[in-house]
PDB file of N, CA and C in Angstrom:
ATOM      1  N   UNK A   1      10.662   0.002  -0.169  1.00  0.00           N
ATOM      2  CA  UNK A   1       9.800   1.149  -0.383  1.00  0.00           C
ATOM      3  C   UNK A   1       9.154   1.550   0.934  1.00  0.00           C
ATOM      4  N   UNK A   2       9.374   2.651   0.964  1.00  0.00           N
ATOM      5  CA  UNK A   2       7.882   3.001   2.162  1.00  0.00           C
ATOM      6  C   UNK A   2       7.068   3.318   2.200  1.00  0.00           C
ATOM      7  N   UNK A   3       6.057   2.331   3.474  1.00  0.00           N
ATOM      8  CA  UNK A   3       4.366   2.734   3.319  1.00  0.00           C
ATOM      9  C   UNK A   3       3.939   3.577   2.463  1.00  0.00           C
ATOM     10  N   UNK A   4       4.490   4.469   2.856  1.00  0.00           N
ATOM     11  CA  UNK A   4       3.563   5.923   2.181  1.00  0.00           C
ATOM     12  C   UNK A   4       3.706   5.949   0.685  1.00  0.00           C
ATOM     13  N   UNK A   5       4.799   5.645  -0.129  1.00  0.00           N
ATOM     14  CA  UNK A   5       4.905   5.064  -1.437  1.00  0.00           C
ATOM     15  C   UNK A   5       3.845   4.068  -2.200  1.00  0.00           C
ATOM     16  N   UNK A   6       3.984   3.057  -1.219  1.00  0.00           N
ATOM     17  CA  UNK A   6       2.922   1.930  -1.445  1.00  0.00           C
ATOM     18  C   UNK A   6       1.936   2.161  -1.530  1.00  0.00           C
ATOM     19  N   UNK A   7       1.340   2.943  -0.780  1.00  0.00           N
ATOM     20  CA  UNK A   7       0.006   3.219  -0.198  1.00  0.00           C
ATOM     21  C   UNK A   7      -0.502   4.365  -1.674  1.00  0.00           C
ATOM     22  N   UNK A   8       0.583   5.127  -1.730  1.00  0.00           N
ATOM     23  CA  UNK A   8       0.499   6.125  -3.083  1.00  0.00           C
ATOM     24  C   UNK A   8      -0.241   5.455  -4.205  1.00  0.00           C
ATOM     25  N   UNK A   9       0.855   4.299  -4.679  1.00  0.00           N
ATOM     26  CA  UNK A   9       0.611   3.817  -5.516  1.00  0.00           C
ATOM     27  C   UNK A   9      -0.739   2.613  -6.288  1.00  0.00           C
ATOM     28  N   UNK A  10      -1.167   2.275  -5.110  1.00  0.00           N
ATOM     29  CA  UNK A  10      -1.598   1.694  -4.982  1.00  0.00           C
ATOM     30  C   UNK A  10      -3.417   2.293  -4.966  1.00  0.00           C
ATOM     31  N   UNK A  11      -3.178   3.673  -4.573  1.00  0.00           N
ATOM     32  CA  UNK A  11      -4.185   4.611  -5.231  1.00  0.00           C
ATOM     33  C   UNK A  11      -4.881   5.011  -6.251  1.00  0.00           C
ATOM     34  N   UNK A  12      -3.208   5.091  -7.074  1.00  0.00           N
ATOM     35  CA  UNK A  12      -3.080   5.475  -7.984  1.00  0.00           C
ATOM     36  C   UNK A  12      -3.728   4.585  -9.279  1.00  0.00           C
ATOM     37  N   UNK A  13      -3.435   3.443  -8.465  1.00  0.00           N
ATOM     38  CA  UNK A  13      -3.803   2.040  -9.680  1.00  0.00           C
ATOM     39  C   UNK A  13      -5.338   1.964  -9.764  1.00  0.00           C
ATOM     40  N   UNK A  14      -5.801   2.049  -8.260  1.00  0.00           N
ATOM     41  CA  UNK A  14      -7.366   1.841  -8.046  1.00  0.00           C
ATOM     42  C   UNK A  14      -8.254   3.099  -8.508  1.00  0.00           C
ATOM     43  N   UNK A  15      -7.125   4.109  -8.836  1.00  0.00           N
ATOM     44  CA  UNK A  15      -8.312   5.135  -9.186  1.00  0.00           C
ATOM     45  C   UNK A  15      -8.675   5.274 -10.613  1.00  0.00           C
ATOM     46  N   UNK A  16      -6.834   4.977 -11.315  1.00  0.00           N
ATOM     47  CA  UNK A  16      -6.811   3.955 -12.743  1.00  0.00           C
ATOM     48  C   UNK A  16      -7.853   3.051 -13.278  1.00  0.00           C
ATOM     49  N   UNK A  17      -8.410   2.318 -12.538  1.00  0.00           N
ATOM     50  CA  UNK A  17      -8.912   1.249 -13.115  1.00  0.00           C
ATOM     51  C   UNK A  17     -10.251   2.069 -12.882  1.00  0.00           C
ATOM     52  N   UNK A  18     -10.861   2.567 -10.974  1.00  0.00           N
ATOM     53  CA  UNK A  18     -12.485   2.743 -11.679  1.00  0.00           C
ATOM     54  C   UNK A  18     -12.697   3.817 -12.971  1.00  0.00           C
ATOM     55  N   UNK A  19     -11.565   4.695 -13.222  1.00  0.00           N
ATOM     56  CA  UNK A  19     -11.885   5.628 -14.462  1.00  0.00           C
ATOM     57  C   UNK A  19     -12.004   4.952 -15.946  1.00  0.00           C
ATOM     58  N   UNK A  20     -11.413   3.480 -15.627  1.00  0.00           N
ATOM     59  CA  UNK A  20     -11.498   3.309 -16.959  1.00  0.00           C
ATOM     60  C   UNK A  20     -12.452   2.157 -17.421  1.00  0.00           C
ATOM     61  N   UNK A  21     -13.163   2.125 -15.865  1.00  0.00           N
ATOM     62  CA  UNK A  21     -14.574   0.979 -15.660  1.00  0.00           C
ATOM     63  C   UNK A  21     -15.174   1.796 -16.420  1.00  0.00           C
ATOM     64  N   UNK A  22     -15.520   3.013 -16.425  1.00  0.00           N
ATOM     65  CA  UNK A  22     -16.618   4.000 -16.904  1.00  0.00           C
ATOM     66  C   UNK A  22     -16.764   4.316 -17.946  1.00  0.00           C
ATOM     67  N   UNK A  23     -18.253   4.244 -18.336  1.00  0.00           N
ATOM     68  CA  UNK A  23     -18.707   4.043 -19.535  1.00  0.00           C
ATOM     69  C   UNK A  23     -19.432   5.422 -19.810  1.00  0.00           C
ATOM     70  N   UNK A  24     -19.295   6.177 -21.168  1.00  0.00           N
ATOM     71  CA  UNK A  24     -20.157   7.603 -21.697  1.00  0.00           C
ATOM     72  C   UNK A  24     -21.692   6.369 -21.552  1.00  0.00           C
ATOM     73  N   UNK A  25     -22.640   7.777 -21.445  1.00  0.00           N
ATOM     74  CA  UNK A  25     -24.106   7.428 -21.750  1.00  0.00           C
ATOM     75  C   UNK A  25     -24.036   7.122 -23.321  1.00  0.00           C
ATOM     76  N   UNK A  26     -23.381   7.410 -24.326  1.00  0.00           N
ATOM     77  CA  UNK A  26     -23.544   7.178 -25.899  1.00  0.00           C
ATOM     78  C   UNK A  26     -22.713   5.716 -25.778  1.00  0.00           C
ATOM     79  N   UNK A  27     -21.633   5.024 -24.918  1.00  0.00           N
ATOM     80  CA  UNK A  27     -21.276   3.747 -24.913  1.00  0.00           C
ATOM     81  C   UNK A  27     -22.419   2.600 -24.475  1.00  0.00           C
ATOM     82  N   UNK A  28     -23.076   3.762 -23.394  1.00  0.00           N
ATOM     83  CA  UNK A  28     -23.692   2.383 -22.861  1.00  0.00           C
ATOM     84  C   UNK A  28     -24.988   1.851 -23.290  1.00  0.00           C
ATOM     85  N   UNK A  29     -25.357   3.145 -24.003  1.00  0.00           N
ATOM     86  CA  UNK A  29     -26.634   3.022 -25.350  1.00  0.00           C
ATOM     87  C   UNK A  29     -26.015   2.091 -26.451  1.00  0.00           C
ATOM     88  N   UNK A  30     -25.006   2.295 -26.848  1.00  0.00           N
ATOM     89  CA  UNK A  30     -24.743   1.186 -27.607  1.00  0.00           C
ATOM     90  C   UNK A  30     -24.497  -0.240 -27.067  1.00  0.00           C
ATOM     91  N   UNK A  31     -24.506  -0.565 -26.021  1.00  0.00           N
ATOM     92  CA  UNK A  31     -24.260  -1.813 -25.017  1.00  0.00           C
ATOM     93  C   UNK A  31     -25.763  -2.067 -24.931  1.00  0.00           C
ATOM     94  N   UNK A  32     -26.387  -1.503 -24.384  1.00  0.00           N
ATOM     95  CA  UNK A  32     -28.008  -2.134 -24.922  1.00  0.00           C
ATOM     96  C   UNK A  32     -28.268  -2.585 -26.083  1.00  0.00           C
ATOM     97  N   UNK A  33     -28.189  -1.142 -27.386  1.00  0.00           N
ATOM     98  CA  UNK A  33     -28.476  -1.915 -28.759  1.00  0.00           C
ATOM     99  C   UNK A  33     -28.250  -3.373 -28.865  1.00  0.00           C
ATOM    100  N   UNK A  34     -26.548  -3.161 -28.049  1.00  0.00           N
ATOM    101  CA  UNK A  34     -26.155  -4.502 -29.186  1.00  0.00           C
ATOM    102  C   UNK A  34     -26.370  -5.529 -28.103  1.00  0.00           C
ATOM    103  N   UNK A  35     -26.867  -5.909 -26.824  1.00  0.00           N
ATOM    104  CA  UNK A  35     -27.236  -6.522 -26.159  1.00  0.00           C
ATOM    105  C   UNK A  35     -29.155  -7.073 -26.616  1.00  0.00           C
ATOM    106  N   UNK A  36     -29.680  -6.366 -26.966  1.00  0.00           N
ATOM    107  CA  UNK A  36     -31.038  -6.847 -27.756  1.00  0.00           C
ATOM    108  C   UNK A  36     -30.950  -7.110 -29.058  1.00  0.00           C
ATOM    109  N   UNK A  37     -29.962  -6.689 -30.172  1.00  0.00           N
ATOM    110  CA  UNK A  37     -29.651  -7.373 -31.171  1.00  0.00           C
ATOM    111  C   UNK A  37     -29.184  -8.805 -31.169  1.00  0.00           C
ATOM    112  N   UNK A  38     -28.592  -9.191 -30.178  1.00  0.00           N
ATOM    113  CA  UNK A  38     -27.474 -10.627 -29.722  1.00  0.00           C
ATOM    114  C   UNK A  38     -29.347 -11.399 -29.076  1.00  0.00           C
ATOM    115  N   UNK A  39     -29.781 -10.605 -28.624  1.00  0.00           N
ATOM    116  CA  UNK A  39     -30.938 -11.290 -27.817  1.00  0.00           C
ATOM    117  C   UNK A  39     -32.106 -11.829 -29.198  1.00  0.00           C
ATOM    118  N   UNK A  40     -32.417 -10.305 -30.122  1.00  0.00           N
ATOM    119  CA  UNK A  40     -33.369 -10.647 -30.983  1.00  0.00           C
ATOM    120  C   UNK A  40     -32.566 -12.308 -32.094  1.00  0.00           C
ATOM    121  N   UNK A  41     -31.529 -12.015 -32.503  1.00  0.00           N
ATOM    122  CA  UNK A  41     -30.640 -13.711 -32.731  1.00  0.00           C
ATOM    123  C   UNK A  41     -30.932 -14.447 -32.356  1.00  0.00           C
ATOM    124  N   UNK A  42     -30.823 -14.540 -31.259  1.00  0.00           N
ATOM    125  CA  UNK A  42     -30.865 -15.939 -30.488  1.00  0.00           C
ATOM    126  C   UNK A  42     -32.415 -16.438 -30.447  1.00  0.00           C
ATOM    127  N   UNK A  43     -33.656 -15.240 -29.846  1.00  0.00           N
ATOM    128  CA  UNK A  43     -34.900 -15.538 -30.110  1.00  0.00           C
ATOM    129  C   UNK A  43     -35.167 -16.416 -31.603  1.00  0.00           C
ATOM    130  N   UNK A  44     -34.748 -15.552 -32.461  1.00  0.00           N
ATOM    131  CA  UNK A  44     -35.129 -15.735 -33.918  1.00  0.00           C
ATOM    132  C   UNK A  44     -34.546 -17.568 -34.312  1.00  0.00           C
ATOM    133  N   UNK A  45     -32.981 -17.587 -33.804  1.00  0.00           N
ATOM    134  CA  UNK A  45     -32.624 -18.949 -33.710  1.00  0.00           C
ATOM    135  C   UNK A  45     -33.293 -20.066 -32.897  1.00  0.00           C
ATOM    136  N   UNK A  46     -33.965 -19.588 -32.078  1.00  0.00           N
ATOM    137  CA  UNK A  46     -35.222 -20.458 -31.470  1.00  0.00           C
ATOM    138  C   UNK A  46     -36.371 -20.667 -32.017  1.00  0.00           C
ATOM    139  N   UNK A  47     -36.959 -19.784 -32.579  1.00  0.00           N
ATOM    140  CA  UNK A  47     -37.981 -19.600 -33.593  1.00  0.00           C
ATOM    141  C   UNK A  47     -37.989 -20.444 -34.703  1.00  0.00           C
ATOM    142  N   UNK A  48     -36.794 -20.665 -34.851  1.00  0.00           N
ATOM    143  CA  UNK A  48     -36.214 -21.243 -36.554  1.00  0.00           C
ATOM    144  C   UNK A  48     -36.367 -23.238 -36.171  1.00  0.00           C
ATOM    145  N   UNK A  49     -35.491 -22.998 -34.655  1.00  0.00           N
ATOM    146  CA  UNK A  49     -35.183 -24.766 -34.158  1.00  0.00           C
ATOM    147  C   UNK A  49     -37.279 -25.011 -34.045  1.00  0.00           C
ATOM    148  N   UNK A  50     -37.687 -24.088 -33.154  1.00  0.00           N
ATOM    149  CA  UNK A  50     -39.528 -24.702 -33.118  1.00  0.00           C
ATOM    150  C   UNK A  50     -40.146 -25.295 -34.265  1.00  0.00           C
ATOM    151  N   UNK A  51     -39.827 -24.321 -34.990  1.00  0.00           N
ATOM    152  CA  UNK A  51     -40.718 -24.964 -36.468  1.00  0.00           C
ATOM    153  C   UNK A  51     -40.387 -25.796 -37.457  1.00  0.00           C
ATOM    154  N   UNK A  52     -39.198 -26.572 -37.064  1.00  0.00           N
ATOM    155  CA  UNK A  52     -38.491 -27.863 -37.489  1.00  0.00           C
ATOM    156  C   UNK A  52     -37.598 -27.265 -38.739  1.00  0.00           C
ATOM    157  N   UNK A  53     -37.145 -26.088 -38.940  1.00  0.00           N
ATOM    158  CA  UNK A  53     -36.369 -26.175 -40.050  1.00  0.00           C
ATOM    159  C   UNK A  53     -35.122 -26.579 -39.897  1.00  0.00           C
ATOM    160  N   UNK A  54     -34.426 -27.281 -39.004  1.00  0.00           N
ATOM    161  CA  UNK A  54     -33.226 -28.172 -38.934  1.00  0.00           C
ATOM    162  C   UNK A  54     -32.062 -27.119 -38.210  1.00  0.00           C
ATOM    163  N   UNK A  55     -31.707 -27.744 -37.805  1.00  0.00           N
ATOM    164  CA  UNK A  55     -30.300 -27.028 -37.014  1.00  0.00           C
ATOM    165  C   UNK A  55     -29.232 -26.951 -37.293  1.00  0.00           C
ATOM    166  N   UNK A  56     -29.480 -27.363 -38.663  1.00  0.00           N
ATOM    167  CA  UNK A  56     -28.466 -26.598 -39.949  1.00  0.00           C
ATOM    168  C   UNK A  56     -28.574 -25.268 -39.951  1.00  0.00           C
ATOM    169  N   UNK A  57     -30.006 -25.068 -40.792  1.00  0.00           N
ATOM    170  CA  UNK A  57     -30.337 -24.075 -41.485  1.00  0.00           C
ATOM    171  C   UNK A  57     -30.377 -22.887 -40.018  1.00  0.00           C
ATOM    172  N   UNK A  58     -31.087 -23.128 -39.090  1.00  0.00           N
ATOM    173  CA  UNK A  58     -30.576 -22.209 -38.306  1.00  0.00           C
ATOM    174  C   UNK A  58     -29.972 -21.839 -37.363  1.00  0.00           C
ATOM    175  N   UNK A  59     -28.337 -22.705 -37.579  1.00  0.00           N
ATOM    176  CA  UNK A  59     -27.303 -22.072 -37.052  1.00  0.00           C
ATOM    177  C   UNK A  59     -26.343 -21.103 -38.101  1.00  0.00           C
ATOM    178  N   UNK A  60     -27.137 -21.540 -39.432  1.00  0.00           N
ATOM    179  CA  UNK A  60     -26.371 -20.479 -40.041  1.00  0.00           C
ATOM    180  C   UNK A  60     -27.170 -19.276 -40.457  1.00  0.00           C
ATOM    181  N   UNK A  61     -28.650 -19.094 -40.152  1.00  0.00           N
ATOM    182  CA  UNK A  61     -29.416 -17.757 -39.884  1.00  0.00           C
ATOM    183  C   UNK A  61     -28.822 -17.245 -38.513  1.00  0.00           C
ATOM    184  N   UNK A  62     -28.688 -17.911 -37.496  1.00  0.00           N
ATOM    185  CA  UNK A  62     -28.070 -17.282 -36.403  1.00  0.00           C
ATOM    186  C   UNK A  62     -26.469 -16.507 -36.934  1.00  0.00           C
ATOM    187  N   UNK A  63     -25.768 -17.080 -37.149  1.00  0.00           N
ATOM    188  CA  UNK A  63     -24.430 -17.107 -37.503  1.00  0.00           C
ATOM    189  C   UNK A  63     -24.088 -15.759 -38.628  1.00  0.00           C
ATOM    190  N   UNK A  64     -25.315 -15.247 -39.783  1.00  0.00           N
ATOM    191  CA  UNK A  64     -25.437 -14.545 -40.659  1.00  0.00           C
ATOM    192  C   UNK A  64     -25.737 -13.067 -39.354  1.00  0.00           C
ATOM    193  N   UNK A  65     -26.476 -13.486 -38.772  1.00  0.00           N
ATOM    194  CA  UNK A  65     -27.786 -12.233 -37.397  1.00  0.00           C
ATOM    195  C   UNK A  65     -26.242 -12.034 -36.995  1.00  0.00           C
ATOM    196  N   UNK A  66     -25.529 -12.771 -36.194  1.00  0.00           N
ATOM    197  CA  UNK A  66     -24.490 -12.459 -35.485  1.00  0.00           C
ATOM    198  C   UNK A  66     -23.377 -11.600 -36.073  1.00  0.00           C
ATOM    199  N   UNK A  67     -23.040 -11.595 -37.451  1.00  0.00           N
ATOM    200  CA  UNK A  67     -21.243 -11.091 -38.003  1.00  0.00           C
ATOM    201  C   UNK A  67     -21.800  -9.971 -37.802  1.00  0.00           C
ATOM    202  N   UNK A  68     -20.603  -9.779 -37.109  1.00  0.00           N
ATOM    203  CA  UNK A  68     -19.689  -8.538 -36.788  1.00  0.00           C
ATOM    204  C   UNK A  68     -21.017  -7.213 -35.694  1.00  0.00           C
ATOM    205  N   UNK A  69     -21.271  -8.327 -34.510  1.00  0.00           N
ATOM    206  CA  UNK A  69     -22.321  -7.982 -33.787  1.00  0.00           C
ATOM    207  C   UNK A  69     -21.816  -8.108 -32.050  1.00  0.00           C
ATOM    208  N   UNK A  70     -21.047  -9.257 -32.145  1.00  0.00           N
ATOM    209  CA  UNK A  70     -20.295  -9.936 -30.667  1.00  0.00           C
ATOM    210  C   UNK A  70     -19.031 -11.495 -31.304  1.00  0.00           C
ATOM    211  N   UNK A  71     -18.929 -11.382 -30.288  1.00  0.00           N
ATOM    212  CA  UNK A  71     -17.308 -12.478 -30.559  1.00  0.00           C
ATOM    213  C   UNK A  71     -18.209 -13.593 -30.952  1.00  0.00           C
ATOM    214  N   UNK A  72     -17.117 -14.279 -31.488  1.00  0.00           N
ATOM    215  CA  UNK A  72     -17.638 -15.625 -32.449  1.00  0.00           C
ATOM    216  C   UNK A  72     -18.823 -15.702 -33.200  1.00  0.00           C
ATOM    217  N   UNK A  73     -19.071 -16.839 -33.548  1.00  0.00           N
ATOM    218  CA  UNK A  73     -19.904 -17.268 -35.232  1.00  0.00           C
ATOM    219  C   UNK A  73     -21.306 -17.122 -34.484  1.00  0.00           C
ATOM    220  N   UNK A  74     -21.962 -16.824 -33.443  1.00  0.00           N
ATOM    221  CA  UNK A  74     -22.839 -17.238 -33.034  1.00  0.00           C
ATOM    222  C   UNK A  74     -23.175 -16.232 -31.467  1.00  0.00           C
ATOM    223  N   UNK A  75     -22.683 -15.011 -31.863  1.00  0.00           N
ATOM    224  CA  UNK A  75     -22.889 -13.941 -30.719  1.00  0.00           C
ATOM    225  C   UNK A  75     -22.750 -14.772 -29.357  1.00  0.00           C
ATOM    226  N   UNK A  76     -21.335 -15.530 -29.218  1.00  0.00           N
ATOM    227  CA  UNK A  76     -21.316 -15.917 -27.986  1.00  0.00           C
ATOM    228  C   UNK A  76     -21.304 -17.205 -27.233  1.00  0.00           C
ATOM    229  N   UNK A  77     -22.765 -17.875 -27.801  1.00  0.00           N
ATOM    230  CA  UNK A  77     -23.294 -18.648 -27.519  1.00  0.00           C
ATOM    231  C   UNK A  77     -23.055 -19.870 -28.318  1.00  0.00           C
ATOM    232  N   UNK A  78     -22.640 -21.083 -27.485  1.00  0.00           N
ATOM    233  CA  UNK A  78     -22.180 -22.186 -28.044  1.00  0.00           C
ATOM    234  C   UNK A  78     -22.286 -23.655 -27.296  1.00  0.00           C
ATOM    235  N   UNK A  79     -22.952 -24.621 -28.218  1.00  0.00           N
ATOM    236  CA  UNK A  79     -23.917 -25.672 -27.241  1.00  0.00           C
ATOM    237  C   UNK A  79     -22.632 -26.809 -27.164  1.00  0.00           C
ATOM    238  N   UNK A  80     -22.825 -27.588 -26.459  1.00  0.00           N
ATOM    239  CA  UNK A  80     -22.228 -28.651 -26.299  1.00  0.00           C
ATOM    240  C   UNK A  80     -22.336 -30.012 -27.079  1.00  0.00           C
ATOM    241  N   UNK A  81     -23.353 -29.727 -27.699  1.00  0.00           N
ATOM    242  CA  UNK A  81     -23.188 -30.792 -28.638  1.00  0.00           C
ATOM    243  C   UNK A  81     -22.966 -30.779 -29.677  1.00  0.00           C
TER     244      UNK A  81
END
């Protein structure tokens, strides 16, 4: 191929991708919402572990906060033990 091909293409790809980095103002309002919804969860699942109601009961108040909010049972977030 020559340079100038390469060089084309290779434009072409990078200009590809930042257009499709970009987010509408109505996407990225919803990327907040659901970024303080995933946040108010997790608070609330802290709230739940403070006051001793067991880490049963609220991984599955977390787990209920989370469906169909962010990936997995638990908006994300997953402990090691």
């Amino acid at each position: 191929m020559k340079l100038h091909t390469i060089c084309m293409m290779s434009a072409i790809a990078l200009f590809t991708s930042l257009a499709a980095a970009q987010h509408s103002d109505k996407e990225i309002q919803e990327d907040i919402q659901r970024h303080r919804a995933m946040a108010a969860a997790h608070e609330g699942a802290a709230k739940c572990l403070e006051s001793g109601r067991g880490e049963k009961t609220c991984m599955e108040e977390l787990r209920v906060a989370c469906k169909g909010l962010a990936l997995g049972k638990y908006c994300g977030m997953r402990h090691a033990h």
